[in-house]
C-alpha atoms as a PDB file:
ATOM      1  CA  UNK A   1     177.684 127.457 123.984  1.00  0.00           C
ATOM      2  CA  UNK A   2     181.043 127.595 125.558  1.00  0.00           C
ATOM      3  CA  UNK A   3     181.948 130.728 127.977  1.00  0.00           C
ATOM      4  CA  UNK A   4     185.182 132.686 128.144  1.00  0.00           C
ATOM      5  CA  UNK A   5     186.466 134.032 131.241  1.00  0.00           C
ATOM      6  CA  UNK A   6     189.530 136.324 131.055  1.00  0.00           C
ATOM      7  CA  UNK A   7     191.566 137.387 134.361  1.00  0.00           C
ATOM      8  CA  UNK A   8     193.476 140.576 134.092  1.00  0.00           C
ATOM      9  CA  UNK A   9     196.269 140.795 136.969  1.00  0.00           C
ATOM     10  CA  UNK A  10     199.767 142.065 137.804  1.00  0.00           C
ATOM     11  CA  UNK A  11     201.852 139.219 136.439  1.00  0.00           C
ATOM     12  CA  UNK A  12     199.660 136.795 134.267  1.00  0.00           C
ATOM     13  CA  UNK A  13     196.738 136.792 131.825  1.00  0.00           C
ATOM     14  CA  UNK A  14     194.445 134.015 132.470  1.00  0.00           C
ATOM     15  CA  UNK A  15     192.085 132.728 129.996  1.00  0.00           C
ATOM     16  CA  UNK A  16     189.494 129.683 130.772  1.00  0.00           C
ATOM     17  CA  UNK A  17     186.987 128.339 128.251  1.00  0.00           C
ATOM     18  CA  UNK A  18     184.185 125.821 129.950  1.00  0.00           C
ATOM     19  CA  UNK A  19     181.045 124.330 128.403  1.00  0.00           C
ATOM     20  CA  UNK A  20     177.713 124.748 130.199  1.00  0.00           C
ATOM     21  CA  UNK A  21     178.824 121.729 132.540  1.00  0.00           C
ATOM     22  CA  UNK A  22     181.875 123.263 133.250  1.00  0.00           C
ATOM     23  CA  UNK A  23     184.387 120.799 131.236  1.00  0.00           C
ATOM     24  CA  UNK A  24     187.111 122.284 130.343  1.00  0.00           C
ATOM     25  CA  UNK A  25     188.354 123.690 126.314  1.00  0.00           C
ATOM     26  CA  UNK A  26     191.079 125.851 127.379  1.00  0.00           C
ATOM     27  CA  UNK A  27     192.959 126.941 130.438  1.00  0.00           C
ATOM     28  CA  UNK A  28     195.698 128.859 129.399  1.00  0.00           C
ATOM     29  CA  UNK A  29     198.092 131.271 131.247  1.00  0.00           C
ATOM     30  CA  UNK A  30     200.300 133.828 129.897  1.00  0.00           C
ATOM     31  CA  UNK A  31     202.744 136.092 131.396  1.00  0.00           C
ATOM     32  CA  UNK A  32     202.242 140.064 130.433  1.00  0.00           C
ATOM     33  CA  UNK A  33     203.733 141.514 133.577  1.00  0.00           C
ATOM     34  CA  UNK A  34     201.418 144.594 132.817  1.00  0.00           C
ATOM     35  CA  UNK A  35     202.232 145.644 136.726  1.00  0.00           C
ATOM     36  CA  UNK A  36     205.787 145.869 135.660  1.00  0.00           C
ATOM     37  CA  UNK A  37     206.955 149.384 137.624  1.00  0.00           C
ATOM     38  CA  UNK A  38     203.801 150.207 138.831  1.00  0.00           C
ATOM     39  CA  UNK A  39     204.482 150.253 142.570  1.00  0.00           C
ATOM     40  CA  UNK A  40     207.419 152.771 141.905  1.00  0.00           C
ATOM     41  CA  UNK A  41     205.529 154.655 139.250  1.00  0.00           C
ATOM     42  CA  UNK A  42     201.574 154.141 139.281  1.00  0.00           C
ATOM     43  CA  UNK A  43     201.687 153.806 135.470  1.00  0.00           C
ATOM     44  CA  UNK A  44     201.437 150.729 132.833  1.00  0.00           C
ATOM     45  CA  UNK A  45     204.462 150.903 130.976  1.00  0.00           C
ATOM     46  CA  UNK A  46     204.426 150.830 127.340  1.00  0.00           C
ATOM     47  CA  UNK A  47     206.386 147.712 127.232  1.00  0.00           C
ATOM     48  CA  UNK A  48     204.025 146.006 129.384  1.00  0.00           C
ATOM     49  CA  UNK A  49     200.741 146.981 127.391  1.00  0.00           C
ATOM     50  CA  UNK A  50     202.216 146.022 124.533  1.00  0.00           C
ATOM     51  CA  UNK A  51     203.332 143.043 125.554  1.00  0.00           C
ATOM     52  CA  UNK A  52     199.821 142.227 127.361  1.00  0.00           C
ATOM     53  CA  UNK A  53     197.681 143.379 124.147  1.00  0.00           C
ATOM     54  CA  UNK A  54     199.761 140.961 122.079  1.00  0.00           C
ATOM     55  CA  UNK A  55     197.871 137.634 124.921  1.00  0.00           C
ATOM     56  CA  UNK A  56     194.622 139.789 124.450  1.00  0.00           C
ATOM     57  CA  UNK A  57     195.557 138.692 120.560  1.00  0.00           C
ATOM     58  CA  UNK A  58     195.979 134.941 121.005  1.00  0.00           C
ATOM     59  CA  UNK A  59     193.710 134.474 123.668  1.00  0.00           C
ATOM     60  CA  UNK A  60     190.930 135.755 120.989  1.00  0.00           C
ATOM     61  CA  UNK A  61     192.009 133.527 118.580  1.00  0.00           C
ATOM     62  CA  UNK A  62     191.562 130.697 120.863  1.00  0.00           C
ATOM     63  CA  UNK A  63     188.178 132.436 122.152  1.00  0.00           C
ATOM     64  CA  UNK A  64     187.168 132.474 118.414  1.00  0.00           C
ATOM     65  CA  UNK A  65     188.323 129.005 117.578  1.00  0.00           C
ATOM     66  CA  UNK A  66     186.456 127.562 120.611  1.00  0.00           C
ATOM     67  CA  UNK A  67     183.166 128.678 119.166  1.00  0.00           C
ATOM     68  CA  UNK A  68     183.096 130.892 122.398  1.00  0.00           C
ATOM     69  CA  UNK A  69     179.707 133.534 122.199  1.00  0.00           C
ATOM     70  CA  UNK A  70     179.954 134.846 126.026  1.00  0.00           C
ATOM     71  CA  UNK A  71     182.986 136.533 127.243  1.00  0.00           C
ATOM     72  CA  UNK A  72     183.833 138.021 130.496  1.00  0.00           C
ATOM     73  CA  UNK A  73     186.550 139.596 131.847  1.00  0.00           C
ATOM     74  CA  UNK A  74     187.674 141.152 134.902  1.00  0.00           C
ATOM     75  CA  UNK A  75     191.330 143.134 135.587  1.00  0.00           C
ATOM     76  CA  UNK A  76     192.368 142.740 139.323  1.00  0.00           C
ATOM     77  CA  UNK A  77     195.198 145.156 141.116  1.00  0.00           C
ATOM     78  CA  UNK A  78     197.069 146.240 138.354  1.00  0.00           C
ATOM     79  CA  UNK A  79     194.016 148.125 136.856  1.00  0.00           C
ATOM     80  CA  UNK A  80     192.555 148.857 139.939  1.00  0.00           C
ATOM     81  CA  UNK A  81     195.977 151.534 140.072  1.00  0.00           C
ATOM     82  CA  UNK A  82     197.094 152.080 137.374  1.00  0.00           C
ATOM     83  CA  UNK A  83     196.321 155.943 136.684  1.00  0.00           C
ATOM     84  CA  UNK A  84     196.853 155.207 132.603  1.00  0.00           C
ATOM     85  CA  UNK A  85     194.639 152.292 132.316  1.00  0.00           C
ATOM     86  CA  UNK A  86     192.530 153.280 130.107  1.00  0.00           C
ATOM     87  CA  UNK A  87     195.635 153.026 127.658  1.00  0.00           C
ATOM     88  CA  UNK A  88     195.479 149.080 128.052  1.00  0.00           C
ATOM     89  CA  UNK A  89     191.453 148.752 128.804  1.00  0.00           C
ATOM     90  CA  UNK A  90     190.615 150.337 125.492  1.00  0.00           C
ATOM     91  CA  UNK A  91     192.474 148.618 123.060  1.00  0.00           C
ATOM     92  CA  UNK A  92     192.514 145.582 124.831  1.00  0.00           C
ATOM     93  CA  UNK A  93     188.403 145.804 124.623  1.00  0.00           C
ATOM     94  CA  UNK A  94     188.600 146.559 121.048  1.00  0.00           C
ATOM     95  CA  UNK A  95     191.134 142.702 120.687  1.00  0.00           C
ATOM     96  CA  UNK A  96     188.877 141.048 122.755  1.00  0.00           C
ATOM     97  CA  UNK A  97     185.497 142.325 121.948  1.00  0.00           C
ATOM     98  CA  UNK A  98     183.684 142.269 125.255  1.00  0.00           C
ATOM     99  CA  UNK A  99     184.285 145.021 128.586  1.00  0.00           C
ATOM    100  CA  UNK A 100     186.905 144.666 130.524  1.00  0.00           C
ATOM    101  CA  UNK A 101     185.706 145.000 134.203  1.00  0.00           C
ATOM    102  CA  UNK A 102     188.092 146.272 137.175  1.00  0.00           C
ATOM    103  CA  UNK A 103     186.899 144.187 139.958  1.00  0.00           C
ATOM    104  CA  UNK A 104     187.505 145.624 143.444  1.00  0.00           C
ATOM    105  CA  UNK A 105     189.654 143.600 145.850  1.00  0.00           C
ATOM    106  CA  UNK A 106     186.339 142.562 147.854  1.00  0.00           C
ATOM    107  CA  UNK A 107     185.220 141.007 144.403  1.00  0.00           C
ATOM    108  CA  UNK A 108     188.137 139.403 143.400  1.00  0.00           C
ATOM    109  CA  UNK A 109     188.464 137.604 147.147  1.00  0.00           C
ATOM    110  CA  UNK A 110     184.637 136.597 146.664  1.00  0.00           C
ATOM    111  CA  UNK A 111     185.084 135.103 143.642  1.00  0.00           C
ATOM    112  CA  UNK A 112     188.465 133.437 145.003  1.00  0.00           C
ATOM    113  CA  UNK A 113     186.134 131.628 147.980  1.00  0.00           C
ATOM    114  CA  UNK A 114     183.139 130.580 145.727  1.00  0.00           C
ATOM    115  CA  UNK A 115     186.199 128.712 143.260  1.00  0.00           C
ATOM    116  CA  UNK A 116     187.566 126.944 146.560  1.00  0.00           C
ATOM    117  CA  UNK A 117     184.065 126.581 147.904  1.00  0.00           C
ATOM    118  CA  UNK A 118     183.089 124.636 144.642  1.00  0.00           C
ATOM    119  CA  UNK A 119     186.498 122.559 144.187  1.00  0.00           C
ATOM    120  CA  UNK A 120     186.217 121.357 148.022  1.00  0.00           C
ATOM    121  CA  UNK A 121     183.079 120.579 148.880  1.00  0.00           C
ATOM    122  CA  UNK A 122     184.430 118.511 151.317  1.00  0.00           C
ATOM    123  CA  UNK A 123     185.150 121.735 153.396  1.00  0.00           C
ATOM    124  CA  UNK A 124     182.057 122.816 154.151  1.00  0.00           C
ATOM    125  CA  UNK A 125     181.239 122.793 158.071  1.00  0.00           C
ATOM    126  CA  UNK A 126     184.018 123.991 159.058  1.00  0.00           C
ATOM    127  CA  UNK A 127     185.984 126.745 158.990  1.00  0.00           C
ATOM    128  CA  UNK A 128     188.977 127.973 156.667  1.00  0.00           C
ATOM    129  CA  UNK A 129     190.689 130.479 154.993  1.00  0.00           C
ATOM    130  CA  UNK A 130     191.087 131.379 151.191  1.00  0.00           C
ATOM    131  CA  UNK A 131     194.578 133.139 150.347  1.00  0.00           C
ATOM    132  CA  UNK A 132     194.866 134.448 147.025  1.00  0.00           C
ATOM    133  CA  UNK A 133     198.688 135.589 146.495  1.00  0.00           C
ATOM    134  CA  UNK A 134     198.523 137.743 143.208  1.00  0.00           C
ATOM    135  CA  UNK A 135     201.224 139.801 141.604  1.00  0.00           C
ATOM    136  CA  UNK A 136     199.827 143.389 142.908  1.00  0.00           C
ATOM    137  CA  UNK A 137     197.701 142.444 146.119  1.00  0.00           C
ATOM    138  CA  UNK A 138     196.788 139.704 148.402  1.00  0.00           C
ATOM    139  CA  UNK A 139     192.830 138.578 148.731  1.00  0.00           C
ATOM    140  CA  UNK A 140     192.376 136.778 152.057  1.00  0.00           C
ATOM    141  CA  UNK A 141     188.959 135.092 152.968  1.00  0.00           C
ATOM    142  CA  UNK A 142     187.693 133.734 155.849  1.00  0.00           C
ATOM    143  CA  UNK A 143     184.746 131.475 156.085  1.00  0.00           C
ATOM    144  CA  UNK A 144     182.788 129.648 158.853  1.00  0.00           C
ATOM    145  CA  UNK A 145     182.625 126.323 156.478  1.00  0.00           C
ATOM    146  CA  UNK A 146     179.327 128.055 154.869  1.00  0.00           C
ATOM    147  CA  UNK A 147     179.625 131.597 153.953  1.00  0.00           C
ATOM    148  CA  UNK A 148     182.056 134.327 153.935  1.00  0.00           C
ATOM    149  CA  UNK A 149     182.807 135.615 157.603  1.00  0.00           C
ATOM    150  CA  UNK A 150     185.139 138.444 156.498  1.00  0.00           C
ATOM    151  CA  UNK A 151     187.227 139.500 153.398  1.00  0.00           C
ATOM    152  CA  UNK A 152     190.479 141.431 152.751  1.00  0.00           C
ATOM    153  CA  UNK A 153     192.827 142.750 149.596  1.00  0.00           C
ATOM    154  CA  UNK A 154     195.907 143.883 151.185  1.00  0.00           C
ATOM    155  CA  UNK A 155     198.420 145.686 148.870  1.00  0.00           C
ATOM    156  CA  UNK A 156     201.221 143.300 148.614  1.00  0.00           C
ATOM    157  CA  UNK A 157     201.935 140.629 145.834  1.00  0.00           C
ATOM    158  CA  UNK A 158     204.996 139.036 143.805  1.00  0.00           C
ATOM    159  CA  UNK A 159     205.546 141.320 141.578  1.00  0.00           C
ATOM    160  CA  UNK A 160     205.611 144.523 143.568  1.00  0.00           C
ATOM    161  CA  UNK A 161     207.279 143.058 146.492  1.00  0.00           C
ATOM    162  CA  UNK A 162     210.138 141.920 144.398  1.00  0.00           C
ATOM    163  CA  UNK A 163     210.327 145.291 142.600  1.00  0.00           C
ATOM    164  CA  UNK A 164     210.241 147.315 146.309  1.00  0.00           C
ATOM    165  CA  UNK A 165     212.998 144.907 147.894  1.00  0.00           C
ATOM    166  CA  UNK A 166     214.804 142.557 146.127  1.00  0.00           C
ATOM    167  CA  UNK A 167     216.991 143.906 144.092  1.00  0.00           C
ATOM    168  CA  UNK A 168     219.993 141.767 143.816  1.00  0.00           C
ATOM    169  CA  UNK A 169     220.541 138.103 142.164  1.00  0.00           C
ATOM    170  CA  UNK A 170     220.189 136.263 144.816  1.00  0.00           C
ATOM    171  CA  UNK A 171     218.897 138.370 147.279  1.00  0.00           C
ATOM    172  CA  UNK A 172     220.917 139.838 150.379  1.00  0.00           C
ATOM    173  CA  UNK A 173     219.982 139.204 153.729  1.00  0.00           C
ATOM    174  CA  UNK A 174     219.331 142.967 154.346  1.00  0.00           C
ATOM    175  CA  UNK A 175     216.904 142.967 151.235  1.00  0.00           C
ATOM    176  CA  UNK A 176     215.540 139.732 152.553  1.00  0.00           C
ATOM    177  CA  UNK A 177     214.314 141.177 156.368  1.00  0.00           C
ATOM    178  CA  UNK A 178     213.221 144.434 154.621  1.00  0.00           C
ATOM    179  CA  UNK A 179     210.473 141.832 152.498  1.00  0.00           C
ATOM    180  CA  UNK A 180     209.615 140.117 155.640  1.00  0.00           C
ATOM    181  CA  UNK A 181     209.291 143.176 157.621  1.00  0.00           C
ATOM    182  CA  UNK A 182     207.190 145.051 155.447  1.00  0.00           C
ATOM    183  CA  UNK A 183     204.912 141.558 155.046  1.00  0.00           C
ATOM    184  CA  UNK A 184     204.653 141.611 158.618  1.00  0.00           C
ATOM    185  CA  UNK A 185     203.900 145.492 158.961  1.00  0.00           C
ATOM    186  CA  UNK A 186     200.947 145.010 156.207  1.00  0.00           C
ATOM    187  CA  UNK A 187     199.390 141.765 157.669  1.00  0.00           C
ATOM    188  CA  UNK A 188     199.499 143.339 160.992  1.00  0.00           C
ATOM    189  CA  UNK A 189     197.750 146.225 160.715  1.00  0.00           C
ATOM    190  CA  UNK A 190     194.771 144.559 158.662  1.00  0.00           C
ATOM    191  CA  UNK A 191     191.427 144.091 161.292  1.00  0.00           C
ATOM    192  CA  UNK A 192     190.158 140.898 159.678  1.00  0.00           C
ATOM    193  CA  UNK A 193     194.144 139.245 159.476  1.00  0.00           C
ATOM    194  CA  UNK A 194     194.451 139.832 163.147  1.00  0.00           C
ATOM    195  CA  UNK A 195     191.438 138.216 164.111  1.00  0.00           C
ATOM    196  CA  UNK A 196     192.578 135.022 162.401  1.00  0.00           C
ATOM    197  CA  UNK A 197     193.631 131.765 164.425  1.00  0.00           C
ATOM    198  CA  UNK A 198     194.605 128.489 163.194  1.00  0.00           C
ATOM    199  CA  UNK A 199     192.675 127.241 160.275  1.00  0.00           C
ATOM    200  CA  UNK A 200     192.435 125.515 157.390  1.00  0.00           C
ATOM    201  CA  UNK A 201     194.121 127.389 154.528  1.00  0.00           C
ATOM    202  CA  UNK A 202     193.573 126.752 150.917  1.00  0.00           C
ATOM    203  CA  UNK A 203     196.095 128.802 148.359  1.00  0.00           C
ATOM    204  CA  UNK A 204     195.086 129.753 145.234  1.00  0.00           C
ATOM    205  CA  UNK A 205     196.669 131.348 141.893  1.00  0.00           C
ATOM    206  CA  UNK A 206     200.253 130.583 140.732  1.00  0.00           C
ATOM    207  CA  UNK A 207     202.481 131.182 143.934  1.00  0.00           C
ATOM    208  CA  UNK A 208     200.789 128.351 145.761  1.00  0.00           C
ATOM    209  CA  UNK A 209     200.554 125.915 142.608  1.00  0.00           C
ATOM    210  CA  UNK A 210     204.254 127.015 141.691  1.00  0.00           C
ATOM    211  CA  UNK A 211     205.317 126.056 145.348  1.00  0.00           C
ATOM    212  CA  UNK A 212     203.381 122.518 144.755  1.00  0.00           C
ATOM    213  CA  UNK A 213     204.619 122.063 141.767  1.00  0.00           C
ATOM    214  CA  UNK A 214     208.480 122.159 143.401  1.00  0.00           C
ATOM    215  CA  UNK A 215     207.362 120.340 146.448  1.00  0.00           C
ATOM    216  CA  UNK A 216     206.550 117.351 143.624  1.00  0.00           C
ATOM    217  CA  UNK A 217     209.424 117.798 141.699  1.00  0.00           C
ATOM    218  CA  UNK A 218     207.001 117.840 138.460  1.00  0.00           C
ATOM    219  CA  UNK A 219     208.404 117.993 135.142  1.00  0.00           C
ATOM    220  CA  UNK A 220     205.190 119.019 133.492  1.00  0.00           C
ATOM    221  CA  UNK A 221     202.444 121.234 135.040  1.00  0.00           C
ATOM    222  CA  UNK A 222     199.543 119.419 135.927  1.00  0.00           C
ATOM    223  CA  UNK A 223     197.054 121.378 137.447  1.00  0.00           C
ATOM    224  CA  UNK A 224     194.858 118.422 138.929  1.00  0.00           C
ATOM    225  CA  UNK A 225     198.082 117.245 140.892  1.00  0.00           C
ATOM    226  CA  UNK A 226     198.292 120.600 142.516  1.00  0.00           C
ATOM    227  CA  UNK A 227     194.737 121.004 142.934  1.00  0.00           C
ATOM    228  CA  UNK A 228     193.896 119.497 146.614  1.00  0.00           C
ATOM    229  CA  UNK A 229     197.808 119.074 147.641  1.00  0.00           C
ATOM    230  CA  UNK A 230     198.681 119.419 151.215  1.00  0.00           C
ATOM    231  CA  UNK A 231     202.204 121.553 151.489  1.00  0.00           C
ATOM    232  CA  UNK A 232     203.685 121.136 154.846  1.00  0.00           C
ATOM    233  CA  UNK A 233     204.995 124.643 156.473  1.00  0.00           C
ATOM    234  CA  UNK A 234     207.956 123.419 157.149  1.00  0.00           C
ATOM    235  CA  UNK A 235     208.366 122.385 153.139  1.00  0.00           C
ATOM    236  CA  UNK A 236     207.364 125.805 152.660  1.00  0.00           C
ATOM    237  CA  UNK A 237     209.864 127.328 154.563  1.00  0.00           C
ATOM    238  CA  UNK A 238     212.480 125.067 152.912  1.00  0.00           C
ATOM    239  CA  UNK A 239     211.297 126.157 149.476  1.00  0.00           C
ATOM    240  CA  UNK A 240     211.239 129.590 150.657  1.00  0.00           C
ATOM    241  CA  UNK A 241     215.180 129.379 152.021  1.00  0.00           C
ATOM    242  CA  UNK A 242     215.850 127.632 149.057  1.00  0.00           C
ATOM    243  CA  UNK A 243     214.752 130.638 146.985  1.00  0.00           C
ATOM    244  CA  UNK A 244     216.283 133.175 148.275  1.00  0.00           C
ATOM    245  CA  UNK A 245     219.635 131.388 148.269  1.00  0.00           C
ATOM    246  CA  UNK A 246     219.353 130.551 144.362  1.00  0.00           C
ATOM    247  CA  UNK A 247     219.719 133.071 141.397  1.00  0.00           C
ATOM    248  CA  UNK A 248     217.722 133.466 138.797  1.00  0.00           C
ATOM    249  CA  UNK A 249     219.186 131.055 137.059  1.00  0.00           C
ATOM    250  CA  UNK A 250     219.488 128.134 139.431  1.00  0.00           C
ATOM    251  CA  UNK A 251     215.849 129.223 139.969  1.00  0.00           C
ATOM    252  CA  UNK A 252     214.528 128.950 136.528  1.00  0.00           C
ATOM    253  CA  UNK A 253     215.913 125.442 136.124  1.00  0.00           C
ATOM    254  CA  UNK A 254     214.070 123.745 139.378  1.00  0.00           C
ATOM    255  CA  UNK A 255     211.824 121.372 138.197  1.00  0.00           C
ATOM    256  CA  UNK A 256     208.113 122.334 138.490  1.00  0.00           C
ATOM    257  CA  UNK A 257     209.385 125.665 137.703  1.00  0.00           C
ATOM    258  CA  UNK A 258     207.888 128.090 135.652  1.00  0.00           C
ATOM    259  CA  UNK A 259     210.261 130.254 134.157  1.00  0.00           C
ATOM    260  CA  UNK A 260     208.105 132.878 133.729  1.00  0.00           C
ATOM    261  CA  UNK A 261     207.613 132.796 137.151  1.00  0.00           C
ATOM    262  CA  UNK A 262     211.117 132.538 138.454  1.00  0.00           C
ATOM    263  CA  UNK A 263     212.030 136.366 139.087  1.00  0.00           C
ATOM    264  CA  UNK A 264     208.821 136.928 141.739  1.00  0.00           C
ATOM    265  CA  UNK A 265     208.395 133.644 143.221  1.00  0.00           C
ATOM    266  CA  UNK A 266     210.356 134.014 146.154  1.00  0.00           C
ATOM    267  CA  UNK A 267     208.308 137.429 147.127  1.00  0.00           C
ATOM    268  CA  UNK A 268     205.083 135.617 146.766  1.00  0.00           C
ATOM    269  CA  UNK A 269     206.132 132.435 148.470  1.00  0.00           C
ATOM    270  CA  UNK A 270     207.279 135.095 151.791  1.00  0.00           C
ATOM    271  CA  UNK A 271     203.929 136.038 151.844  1.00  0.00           C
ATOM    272  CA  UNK A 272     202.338 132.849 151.813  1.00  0.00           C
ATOM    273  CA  UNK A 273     204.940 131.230 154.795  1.00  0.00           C
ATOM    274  CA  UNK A 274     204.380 134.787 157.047  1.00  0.00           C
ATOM    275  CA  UNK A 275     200.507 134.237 156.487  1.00  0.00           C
ATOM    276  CA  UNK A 276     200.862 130.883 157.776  1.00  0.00           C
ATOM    277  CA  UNK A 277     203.048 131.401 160.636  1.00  0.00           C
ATOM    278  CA  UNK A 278     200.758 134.254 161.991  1.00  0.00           C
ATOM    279  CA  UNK A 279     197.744 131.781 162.060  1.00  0.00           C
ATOM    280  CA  UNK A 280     200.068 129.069 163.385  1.00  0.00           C
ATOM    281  CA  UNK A 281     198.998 126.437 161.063  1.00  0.00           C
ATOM    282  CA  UNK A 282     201.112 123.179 160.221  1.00  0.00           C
ATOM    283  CA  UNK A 283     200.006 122.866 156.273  1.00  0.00           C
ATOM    284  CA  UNK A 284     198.462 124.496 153.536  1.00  0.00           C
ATOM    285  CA  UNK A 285     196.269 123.195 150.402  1.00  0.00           C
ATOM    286  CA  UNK A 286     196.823 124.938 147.363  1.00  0.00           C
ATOM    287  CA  UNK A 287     194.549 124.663 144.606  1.00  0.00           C
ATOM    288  CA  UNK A 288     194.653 125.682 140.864  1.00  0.00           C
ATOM    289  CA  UNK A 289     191.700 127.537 140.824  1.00  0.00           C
ATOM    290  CA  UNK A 290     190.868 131.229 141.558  1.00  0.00           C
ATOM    291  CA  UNK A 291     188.839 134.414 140.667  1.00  0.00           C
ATOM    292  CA  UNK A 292     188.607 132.671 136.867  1.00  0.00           C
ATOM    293  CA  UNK A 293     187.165 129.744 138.148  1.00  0.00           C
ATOM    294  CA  UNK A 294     184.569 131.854 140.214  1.00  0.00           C
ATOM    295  CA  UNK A 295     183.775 133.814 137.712  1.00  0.00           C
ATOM    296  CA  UNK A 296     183.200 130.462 135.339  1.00  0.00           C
ATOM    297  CA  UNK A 297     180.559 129.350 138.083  1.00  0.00           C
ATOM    298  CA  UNK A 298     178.882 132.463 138.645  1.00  0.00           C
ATOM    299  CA  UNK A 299     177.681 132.584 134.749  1.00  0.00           C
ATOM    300  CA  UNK A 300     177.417 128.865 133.809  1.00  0.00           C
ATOM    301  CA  UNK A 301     175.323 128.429 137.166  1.00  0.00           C
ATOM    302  CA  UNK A 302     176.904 124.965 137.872  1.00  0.00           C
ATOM    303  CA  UNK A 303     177.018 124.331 141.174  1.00  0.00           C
ATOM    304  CA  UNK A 304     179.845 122.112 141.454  1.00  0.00           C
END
């Protein structure tokens, strides 16, 4: 019977439905914004539960029409905060009809690495590193090719980035060097980030594919075009210029854009080019596949 796997974070809603083989029925991704505020206020907004519930609606539906009998879901930073979330996890439980579990950060970057492990099995043997840029936090991973070497959430993402710095349309240079500062300042002080040297980096979860998605100029999403797709740094840093120099607007209307994604793309996309400078690496790969993905292996037991 098919399985439902349900990821709870900052900015989006992700729901996948797989068969026991792992085929695909549904990969959809919705944006609730339930971290809205909640670096400035350490509480869900109303708005933003409501708003989120409303997925938790549709995504049953789709749950129900898929013939879907085993449902898991996990909530990521957002939850793992929020003091009121037990305003969202309750009714959202109820909608859904299965436990929501708040993974902690060490979870979520585990089940980022066993997604990436499983896409590229062409890694294995040597090492890399797994960045997961989310709305609320950052998961980085590093393996030796075989296994999980070390593993790190630090507290910065799209979402609350944007909300602590950038508060004009474009942003101002001052407002830009305050993000890149406190990036640096976070990275810095984490043990496992400083121990990293050039590696191969893959990028998961919708910063990275976003950033594909421009690089290729696509006019439709397609996930298996930016699933294994090398982005230069030096594209990167040309997106990243790019976005900060465009408003909202003129954001919202580059192709491979999505909208919903517009306001906070240029926060997550500083984290991903500082990351990569600090290791001194020449590309990334990004890959459309994260903690749902993991998740989806760990219970259908396919191995690849």
């Amino acid at each position: 019977m098919p399985t439902a796997v349900i990821d709870i974070g900052t900015n989006t809603l992700l729901l996948l439905v797989v068969d026991d083989q792992m085929k695909v029925l549904a990969d959809l991704c919705e944006f609730g914004r339930l971290g809205a505020g909640l670096d400035a206020t350490r509480h869900l907004s109303a708005e933003s539960i409501d708003r989120s519930l409303e997925i938790c609606r549709r995504y049953r539906a789709k749950i129900d029409e898929l013939g879907a009998t085993h449902i898991a879901i996990v909530g990521t930073q957002a939850l793992r905060e929020a003091s009121n979330r037990d305003a969202f996890v309750g009714p959202a439980e109820q909608i859904l009809g299965a436990p929501i579990e708040v993974i902690s950060g060490a979870r979520e970057a585990e089940l980022s690495f066993l997604s990436v492990a499983r896409t590229f099995p062409e890694l294995a043997g040597s090492p890399y590193v797994v960045v997961d840029v989310g709305g609320g936090s950052t998961e980085i991973v590093a393996s030796d090719g075989d296994r999980i070497i070390g593993a790190t959430s630090v507290p910065i993402g799209a979402v609350r980035l944007t909300e602590r710095h950038l508060k004009h349309d474009p942003p101002t240079a001052n407002e830009s060097r305050a993000l890149f500062t406190d990036i640096d300042a976070v990275l810095g002080a984490d043990p496992l980030v400083a121990t990293l040297t050039c590696a191969t980096i893959v990028a998961t979860a919708g910063t990275a594919t976003t950033l594909a998605a421009l690089a290729q100029r696509l006019s439709r999403y397609d996930a298996a075009g930016v699933t294994g797709y090398k982005l230069a740094t030096m594209s990167l840093d040309q997106q990243l210029a790019r976005l900060f120099t465009a408003n909202l607007a003129a954001r919202r209307e580059m192709r491979g854009m999505e909208p919903g994604r517009a306001d906070v793309i240029a926060g997550g996309a500083a984290i991903l080019s500082r990351l990569v400078h600090r290791l001194g690496a020449a590309s990334l790969i990004t890959a459309d596949r994260g903690v749902r993905w993991g998740l989806a292996y760990t219970l259908t037991g396919v191995s690849g």
